[in-house]
PDB file of N, CA and C in Angstrom:
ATOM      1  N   UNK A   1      38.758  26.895 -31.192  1.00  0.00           N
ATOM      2  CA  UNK A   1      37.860  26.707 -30.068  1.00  0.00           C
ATOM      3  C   UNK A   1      38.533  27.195 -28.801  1.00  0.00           C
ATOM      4  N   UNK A   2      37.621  27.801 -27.977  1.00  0.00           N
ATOM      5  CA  UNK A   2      38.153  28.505 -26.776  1.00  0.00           C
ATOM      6  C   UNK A   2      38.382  27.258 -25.623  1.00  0.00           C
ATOM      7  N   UNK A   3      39.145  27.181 -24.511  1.00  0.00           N
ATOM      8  CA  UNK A   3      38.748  26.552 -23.429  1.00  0.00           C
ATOM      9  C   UNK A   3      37.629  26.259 -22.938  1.00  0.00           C
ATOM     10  N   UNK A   4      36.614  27.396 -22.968  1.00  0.00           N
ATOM     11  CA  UNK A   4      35.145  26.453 -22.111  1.00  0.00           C
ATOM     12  C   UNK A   4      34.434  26.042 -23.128  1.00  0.00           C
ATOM     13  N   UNK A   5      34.780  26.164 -24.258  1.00  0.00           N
ATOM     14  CA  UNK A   5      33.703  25.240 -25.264  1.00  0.00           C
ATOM     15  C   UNK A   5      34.377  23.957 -25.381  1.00  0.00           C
ATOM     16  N   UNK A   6      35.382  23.681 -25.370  1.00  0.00           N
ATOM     17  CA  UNK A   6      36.193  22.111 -24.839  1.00  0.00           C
ATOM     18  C   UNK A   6      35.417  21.766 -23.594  1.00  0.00           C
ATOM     19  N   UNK A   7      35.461  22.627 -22.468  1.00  0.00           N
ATOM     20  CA  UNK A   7      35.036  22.274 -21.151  1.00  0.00           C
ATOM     21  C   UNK A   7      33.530  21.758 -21.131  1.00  0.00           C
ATOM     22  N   UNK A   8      32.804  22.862 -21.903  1.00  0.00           N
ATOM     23  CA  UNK A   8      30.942  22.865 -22.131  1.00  0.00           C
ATOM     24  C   UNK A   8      30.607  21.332 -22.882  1.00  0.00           C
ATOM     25  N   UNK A   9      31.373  21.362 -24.058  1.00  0.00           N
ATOM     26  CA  UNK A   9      31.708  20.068 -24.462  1.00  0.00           C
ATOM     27  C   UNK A   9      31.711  18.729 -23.899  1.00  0.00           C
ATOM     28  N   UNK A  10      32.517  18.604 -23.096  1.00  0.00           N
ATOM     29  CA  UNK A  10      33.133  17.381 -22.377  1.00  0.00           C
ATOM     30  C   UNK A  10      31.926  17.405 -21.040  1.00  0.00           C
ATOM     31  N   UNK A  11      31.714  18.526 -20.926  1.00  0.00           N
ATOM     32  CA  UNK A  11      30.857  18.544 -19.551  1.00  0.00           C
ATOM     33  C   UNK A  11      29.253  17.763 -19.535  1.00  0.00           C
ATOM     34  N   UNK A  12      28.915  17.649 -21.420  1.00  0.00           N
ATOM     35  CA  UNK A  12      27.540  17.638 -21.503  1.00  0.00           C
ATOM     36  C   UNK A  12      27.967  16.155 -22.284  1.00  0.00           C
ATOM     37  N   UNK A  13      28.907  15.589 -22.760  1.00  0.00           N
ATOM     38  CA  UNK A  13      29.182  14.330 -23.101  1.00  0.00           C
ATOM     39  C   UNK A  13      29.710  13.422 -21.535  1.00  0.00           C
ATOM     40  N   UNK A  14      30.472  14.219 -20.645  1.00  0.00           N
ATOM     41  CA  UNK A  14      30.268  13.212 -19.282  1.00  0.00           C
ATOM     42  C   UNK A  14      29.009  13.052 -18.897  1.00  0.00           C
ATOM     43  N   UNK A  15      27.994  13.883 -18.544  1.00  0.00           N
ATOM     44  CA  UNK A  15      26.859  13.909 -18.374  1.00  0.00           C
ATOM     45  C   UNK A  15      25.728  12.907 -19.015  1.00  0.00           C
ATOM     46  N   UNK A  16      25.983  13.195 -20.072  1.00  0.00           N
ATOM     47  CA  UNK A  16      25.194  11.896 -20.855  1.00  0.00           C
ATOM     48  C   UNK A  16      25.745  10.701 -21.209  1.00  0.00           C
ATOM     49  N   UNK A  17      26.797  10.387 -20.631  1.00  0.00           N
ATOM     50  CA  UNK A  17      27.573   9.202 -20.362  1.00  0.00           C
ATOM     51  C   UNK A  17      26.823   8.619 -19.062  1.00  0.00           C
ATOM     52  N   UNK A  18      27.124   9.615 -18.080  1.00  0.00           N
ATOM     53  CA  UNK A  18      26.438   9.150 -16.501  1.00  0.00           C
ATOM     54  C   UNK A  18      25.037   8.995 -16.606  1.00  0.00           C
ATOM     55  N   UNK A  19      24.305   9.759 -17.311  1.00  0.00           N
ATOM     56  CA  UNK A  19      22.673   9.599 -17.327  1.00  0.00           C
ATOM     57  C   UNK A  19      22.564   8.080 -18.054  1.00  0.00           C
ATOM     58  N   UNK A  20      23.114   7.820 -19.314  1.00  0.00           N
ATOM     59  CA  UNK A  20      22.570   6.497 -19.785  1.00  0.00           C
ATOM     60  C   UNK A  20      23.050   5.496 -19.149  1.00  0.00           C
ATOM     61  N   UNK A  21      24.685   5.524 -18.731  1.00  0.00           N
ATOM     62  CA  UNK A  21      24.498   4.697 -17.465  1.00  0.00           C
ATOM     63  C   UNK A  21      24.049   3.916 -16.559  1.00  0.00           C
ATOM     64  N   UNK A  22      23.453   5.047 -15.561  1.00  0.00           N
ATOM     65  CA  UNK A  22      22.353   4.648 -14.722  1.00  0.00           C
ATOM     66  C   UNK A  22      20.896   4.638 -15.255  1.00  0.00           C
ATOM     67  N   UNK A  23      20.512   5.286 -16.292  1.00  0.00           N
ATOM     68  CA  UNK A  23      19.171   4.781 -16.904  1.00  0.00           C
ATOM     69  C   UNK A  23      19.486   2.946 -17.246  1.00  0.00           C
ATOM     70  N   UNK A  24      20.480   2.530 -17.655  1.00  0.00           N
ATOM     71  CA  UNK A  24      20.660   1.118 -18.366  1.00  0.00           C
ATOM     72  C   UNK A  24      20.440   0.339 -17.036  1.00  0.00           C
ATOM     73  N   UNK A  25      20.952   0.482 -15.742  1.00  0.00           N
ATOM     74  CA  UNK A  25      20.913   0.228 -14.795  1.00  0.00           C
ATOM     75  C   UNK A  25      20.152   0.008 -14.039  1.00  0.00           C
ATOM     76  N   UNK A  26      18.984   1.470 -14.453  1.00  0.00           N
ATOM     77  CA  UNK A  26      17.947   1.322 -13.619  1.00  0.00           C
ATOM     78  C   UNK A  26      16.542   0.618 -13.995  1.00  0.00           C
ATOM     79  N   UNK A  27      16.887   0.206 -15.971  1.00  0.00           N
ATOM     80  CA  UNK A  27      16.340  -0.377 -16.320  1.00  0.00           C
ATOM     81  C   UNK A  27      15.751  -1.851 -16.007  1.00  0.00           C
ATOM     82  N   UNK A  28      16.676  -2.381 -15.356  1.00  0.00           N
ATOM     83  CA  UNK A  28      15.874  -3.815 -15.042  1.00  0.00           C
ATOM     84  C   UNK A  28      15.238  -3.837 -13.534  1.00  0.00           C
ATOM     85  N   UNK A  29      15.486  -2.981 -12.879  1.00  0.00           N
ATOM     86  CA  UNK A  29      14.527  -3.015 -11.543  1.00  0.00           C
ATOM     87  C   UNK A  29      13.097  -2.161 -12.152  1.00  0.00           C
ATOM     88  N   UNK A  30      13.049  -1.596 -12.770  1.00  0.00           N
ATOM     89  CA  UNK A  30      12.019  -0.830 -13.254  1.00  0.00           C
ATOM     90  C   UNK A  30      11.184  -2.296 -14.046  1.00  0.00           C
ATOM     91  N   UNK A  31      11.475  -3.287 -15.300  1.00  0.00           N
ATOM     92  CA  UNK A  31      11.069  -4.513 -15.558  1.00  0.00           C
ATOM     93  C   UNK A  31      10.664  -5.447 -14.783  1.00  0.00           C
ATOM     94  N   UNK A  32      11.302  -5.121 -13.636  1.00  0.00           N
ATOM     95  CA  UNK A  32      11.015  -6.284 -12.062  1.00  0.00           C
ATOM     96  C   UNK A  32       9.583  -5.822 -11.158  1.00  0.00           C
ATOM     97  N   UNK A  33       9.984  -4.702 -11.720  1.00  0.00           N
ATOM     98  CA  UNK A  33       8.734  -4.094 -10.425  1.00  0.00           C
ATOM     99  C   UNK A  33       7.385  -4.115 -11.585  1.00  0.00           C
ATOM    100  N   UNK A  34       7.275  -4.099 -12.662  1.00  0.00           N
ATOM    101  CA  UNK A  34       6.281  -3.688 -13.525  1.00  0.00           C
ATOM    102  C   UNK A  34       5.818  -5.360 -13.751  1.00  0.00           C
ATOM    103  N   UNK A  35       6.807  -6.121 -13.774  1.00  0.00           N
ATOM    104  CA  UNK A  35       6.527  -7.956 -13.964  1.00  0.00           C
ATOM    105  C   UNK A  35       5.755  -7.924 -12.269  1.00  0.00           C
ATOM    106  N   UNK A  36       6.304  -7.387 -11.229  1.00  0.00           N
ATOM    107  CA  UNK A  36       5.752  -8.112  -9.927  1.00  0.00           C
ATOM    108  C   UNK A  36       3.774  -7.184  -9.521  1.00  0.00           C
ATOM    109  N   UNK A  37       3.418  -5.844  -9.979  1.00  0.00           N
ATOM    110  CA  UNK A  37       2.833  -5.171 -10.537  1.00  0.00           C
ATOM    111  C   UNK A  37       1.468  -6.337 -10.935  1.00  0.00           C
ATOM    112  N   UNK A  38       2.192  -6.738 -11.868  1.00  0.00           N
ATOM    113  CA  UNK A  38       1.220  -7.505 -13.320  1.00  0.00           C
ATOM    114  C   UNK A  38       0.666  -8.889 -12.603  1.00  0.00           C
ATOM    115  N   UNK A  39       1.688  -9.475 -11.900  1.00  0.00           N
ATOM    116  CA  UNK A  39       1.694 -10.627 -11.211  1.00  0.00           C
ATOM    117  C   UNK A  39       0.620 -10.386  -9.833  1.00  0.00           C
ATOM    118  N   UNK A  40       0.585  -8.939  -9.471  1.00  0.00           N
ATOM    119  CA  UNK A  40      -0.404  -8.885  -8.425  1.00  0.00           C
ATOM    120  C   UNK A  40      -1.611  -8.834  -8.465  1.00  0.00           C
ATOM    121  N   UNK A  41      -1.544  -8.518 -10.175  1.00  0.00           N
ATOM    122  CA  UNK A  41      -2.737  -7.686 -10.708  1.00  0.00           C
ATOM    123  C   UNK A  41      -3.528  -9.222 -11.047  1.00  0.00           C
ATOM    124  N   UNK A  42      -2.701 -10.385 -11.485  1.00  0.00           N
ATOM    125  CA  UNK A  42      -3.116 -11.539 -12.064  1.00  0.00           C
ATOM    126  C   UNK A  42      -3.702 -12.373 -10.349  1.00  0.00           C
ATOM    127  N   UNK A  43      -3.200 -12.208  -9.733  1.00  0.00           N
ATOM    128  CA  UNK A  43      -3.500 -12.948  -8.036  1.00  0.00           C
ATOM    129  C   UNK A  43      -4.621 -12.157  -7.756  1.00  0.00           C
ATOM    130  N   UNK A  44      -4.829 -10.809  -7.523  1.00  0.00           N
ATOM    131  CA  UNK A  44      -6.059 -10.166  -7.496  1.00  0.00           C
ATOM    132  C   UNK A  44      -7.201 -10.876  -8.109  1.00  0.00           C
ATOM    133  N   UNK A  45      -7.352 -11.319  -9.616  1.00  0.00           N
ATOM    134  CA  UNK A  45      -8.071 -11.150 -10.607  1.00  0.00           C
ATOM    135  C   UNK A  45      -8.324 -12.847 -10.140  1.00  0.00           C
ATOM    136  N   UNK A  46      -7.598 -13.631  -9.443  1.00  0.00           N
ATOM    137  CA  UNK A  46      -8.078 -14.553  -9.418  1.00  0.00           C
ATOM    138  C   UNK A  46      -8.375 -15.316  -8.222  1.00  0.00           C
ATOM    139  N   UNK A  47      -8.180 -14.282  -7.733  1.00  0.00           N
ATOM    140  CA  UNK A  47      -8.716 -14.335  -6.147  1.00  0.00           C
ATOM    141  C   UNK A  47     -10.500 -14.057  -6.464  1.00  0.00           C
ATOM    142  N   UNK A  48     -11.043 -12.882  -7.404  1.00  0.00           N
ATOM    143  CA  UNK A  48     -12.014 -12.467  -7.161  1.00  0.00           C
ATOM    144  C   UNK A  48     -12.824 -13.353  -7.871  1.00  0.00           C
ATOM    145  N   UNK A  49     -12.693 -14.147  -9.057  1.00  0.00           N
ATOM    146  CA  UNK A  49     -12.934 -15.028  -9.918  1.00  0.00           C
ATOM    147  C   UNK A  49     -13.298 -16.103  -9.313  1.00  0.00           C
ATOM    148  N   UNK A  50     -12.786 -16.732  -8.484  1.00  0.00           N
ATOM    149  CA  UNK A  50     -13.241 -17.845  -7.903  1.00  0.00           C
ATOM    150  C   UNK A  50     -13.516 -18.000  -6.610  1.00  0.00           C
ATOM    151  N   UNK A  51     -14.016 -16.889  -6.218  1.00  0.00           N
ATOM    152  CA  UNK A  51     -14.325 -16.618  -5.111  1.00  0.00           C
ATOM    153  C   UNK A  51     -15.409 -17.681  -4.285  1.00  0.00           C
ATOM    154  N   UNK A  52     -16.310 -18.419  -5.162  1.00  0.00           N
ATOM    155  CA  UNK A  52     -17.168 -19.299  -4.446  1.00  0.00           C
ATOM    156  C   UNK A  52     -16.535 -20.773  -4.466  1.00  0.00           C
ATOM    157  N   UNK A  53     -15.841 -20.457  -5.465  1.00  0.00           N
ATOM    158  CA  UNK A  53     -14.912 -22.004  -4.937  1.00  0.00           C
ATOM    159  C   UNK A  53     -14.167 -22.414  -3.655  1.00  0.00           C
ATOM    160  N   UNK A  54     -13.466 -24.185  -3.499  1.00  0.00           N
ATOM    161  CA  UNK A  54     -12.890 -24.145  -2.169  1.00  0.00           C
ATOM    162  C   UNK A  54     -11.602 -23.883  -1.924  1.00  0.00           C
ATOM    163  N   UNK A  55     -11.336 -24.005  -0.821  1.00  0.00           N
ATOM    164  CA  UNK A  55      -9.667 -23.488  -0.444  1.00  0.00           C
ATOM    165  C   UNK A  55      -8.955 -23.625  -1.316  1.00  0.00           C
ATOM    166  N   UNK A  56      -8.547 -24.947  -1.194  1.00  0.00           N
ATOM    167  CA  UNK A  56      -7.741 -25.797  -2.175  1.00  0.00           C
ATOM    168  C   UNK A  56      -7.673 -25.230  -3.601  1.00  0.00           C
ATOM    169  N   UNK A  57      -8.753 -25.186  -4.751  1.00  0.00           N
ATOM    170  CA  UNK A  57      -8.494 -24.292  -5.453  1.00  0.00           C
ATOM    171  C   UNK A  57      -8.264 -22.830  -5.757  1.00  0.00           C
ATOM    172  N   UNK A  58      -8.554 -22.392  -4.667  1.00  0.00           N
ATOM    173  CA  UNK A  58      -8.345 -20.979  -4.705  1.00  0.00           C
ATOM    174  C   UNK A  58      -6.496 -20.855  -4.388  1.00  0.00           C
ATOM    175  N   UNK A  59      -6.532 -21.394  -3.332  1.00  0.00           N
ATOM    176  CA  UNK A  59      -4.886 -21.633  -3.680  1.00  0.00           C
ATOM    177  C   UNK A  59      -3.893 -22.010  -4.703  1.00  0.00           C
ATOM    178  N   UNK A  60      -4.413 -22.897  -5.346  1.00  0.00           N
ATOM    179  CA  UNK A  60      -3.515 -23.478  -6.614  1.00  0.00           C
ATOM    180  C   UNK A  60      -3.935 -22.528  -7.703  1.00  0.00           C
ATOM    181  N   UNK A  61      -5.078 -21.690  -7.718  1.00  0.00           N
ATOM    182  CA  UNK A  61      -5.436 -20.896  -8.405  1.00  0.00           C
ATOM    183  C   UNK A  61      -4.679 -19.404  -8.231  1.00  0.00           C
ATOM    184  N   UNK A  62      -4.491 -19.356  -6.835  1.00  0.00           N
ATOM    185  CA  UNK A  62      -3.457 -17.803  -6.697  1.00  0.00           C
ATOM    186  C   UNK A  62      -2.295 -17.782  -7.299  1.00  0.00           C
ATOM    187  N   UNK A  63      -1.724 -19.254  -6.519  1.00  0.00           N
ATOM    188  CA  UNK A  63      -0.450 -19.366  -6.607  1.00  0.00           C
ATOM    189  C   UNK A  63       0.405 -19.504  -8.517  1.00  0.00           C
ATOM    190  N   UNK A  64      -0.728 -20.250  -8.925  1.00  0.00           N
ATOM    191  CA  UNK A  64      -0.217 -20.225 -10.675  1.00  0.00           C
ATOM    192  C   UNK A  64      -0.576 -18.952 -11.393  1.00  0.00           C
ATOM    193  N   UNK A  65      -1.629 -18.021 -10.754  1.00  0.00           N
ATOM    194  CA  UNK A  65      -1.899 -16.687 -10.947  1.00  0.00           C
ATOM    195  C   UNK A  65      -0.760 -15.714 -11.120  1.00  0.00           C
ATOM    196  N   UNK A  66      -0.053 -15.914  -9.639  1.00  0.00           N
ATOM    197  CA  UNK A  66       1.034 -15.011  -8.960  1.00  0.00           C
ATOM    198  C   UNK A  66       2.358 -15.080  -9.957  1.00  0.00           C
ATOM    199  N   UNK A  67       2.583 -16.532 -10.346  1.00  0.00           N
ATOM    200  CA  UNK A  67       3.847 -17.142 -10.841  1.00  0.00           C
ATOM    201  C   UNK A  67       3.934 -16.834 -11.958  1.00  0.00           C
ATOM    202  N   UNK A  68       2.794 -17.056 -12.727  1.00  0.00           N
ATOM    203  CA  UNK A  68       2.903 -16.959 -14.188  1.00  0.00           C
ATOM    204  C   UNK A  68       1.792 -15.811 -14.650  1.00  0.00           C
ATOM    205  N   UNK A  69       1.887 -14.661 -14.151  1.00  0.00           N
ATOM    206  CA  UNK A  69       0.582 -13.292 -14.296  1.00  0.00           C
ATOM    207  C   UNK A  69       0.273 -13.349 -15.214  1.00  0.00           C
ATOM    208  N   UNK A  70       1.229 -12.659 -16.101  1.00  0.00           N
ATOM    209  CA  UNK A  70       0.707 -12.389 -18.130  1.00  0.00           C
ATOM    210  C   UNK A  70       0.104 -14.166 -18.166  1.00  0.00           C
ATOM    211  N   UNK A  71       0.591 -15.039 -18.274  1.00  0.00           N
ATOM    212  CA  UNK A  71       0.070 -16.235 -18.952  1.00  0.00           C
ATOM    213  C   UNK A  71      -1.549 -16.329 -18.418  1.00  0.00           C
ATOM    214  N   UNK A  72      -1.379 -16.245 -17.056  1.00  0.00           N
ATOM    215  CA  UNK A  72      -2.722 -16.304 -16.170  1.00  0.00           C
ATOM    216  C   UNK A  72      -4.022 -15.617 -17.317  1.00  0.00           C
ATOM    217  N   UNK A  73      -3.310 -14.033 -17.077  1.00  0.00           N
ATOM    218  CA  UNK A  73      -4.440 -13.362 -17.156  1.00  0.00           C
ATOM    219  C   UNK A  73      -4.612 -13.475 -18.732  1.00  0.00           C
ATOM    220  N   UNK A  74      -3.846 -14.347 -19.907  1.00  0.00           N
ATOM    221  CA  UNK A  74      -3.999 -14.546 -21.507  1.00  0.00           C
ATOM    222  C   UNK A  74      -4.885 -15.560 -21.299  1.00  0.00           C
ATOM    223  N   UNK A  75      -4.387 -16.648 -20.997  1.00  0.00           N
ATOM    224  CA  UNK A  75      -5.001 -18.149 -21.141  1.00  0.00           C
ATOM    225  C   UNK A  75      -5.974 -17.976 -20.290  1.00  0.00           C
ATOM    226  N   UNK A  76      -6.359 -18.286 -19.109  1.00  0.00           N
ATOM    227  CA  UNK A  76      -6.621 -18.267 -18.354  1.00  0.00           C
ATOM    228  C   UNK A  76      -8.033 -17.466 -18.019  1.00  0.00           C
ATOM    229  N   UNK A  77      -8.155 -16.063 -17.832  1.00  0.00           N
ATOM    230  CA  UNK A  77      -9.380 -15.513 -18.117  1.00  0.00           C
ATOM    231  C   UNK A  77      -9.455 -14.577 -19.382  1.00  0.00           C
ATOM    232  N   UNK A  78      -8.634 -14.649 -20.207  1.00  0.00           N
ATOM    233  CA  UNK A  78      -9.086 -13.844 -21.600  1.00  0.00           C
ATOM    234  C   UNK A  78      -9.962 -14.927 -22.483  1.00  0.00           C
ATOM    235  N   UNK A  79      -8.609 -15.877 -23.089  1.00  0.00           N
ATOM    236  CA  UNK A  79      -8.941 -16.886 -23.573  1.00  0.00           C
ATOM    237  C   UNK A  79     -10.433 -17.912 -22.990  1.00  0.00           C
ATOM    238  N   UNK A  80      -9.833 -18.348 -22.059  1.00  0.00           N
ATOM    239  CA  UNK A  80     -10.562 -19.437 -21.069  1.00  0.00           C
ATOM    240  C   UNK A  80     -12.012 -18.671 -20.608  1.00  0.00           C
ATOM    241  N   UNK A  81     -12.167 -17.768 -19.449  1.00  0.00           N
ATOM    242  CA  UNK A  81     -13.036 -17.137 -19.271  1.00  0.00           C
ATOM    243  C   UNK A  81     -14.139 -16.393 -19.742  1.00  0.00           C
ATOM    244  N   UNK A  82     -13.906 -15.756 -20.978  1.00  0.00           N
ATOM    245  CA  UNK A  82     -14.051 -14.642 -21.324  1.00  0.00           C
ATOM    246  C   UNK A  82     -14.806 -15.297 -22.993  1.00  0.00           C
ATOM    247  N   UNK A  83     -13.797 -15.916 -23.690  1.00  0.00           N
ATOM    248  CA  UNK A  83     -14.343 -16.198 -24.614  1.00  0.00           C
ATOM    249  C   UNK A  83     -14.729 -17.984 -24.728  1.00  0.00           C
ATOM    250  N   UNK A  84     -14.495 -18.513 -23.880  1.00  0.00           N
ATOM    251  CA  UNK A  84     -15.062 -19.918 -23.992  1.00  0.00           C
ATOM    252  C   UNK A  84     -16.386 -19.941 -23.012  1.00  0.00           C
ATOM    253  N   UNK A  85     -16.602 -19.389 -21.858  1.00  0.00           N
ATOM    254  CA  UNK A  85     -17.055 -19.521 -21.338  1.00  0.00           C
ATOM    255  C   UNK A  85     -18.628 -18.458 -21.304  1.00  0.00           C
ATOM    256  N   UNK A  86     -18.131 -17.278 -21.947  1.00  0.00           N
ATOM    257  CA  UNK A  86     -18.921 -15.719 -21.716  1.00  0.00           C
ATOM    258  C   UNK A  86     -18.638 -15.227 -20.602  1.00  0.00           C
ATOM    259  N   UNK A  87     -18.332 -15.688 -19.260  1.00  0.00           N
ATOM    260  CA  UNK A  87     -18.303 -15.063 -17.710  1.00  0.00           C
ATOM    261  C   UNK A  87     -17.069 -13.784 -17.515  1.00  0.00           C
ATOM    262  N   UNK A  88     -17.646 -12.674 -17.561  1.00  0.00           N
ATOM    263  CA  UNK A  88     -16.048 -12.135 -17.545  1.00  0.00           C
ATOM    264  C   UNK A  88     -15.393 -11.403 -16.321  1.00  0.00           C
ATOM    265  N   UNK A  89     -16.067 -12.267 -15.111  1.00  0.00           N
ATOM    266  CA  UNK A  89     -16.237 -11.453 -13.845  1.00  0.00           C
ATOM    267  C   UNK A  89     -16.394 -10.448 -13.772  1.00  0.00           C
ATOM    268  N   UNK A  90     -17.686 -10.211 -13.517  1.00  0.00           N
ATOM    269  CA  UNK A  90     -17.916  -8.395 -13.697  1.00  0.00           C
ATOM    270  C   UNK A  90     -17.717  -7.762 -12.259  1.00  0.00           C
ATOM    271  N   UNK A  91     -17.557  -8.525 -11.172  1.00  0.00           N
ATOM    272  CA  UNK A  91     -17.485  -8.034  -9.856  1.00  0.00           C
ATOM    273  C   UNK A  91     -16.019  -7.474  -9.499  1.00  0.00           C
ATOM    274  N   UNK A  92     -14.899  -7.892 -10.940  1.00  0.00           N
ATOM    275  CA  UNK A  92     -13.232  -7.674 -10.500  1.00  0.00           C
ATOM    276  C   UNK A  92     -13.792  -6.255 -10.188  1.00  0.00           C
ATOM    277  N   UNK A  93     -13.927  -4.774 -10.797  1.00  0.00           N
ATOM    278  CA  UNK A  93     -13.550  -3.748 -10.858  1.00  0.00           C
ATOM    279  C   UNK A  93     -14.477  -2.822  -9.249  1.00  0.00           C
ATOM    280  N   UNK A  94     -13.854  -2.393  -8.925  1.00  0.00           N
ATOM    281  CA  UNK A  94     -14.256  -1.545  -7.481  1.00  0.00           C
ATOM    282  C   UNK A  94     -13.331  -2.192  -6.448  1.00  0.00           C
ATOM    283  N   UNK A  95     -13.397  -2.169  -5.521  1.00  0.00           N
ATOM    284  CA  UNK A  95     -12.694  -2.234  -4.302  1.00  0.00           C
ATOM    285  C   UNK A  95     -12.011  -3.599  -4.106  1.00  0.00           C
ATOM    286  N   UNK A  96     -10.540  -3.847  -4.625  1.00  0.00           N
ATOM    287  CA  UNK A  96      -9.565  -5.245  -4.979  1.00  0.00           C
ATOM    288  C   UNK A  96      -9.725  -5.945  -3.635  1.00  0.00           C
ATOM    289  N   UNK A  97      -9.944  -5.002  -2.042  1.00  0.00           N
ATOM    290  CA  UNK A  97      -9.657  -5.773  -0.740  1.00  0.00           C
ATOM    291  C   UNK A  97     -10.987  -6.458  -0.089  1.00  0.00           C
ATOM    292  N   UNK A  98     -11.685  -6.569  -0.628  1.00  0.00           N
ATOM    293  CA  UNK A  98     -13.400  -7.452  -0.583  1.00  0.00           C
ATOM    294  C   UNK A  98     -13.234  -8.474  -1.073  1.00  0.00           C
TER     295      UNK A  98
END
């Protein structure tokens, strides 16, 4: 083997040393932002849901929305809403800031 195929070598094994690296790295802010995402998506969904209700529940309703998103949006209006009830808020989809 010549010198730059040692060099080409080593050059493309540092390289993919440094790439997985910082991919491993950048992996859990990427999980954080996709959990906080989901969690907005669950506060949205239940903001619009109970929209004729009063303060008070609409608050305790955001706030366990926000905290616990995935559970929210399983139990909550899949489960709960959707198939116990039939209601599947049809007004969520179009414009989230109304």
């Amino acid at each position: 083997m010549s010198d730059t195929e040692i060099s080409d070598s080593s050059f493309f094994s540092v390289f993919f040393n440094y790439t997985l690296y910082y991919l491993k790295k950048s992996i859990i802010f990427i999980l954080i932002f996709a959990i906080f995402v989901i969690n907005l998506c669950a506060l949205s969904l239940s903001i619009k849901c109970n929209k004729s209700e009063g303060i008070f529940f609409k608050i305790s309703s955001g706030l366990y929305a926000f905290m616990f998103g995935i559970l929210y949006i399983l139990i909550n209006y899949y489960l709960y809403r959707i198939k116990m009830k039939n209601y599947p808020c049809d007004h969520v989809c179009g414009n989230p800031f109304n």
